[in-house]
Protein backbone atom coordinates (compact mmCIF):
# COMPACT_ATOMS: atom_id res chain seq x y z
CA UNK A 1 0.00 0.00 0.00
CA UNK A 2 1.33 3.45 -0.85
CA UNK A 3 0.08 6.80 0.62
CA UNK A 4 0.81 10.01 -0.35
CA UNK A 5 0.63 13.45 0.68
CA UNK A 6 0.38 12.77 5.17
CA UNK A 7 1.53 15.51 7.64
CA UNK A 8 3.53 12.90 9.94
CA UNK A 9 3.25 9.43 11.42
CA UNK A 10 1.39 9.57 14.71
CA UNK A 11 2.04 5.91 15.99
CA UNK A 12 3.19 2.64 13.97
CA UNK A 13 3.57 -1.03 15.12
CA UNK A 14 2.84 -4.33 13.22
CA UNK A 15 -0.92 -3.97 13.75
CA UNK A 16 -1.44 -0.75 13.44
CA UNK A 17 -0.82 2.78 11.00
CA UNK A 18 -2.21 6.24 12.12
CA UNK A 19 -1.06 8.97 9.69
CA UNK A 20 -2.02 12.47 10.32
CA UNK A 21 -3.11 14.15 7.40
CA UNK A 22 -4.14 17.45 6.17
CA UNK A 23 -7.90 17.39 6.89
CA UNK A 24 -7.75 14.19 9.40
CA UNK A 25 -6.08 11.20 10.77
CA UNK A 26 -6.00 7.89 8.62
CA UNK A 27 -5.15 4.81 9.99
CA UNK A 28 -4.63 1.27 8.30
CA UNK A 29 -4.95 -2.18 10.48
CA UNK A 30 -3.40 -5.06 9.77
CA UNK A 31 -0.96 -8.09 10.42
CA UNK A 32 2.50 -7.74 10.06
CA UNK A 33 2.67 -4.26 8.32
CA UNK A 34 6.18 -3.28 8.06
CA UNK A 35 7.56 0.08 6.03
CA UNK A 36 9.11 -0.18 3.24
CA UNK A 37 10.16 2.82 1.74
CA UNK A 38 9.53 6.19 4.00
CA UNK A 39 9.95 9.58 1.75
CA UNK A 40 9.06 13.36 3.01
CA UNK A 41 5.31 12.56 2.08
CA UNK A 42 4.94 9.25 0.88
CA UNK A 43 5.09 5.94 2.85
CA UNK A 44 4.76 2.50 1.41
CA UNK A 45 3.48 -0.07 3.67
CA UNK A 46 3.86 -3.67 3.77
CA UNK A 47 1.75 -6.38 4.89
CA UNK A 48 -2.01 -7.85 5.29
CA UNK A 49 -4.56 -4.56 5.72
CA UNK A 50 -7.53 -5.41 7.95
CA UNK A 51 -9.49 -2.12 7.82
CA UNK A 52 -8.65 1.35 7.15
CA UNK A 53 -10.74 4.85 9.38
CA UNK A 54 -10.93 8.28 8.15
CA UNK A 55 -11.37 10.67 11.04
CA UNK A 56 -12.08 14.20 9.58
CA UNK A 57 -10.06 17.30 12.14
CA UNK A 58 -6.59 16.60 12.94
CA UNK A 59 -7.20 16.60 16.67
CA UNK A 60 -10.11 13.92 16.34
């Protein structure tokens, strides 16, 4: 999975992804995610992907 265009990484471990992004927090759950490449605002993630949540306001 690639994703482009995130603020930061908020927290990461093998289970789970939360991105902060411009209008929101994303987050991707899974089983042994892993990063694979890590650029200034693209990530490419590794893995088996559960679920994914959009939560509109950065603070949310």
């Amino acid at each position: 999975m690639e994703i482009e265009h995130f603020r930061r990484i908020r927290t990461y471990d093998q289970n789970k992804l939360c991105l902060e992004l411009y209008g929101g927090t994303f987050t991707v759950y899974g089983d042994q995610m892993q990063i694979l490449s890590l650029a200034a605002h693209r990530i490419t993630l590794q893995g088996r992907f559960v679920r994914t949540d959009f939560t509109d306001g950065v603070d949310a």
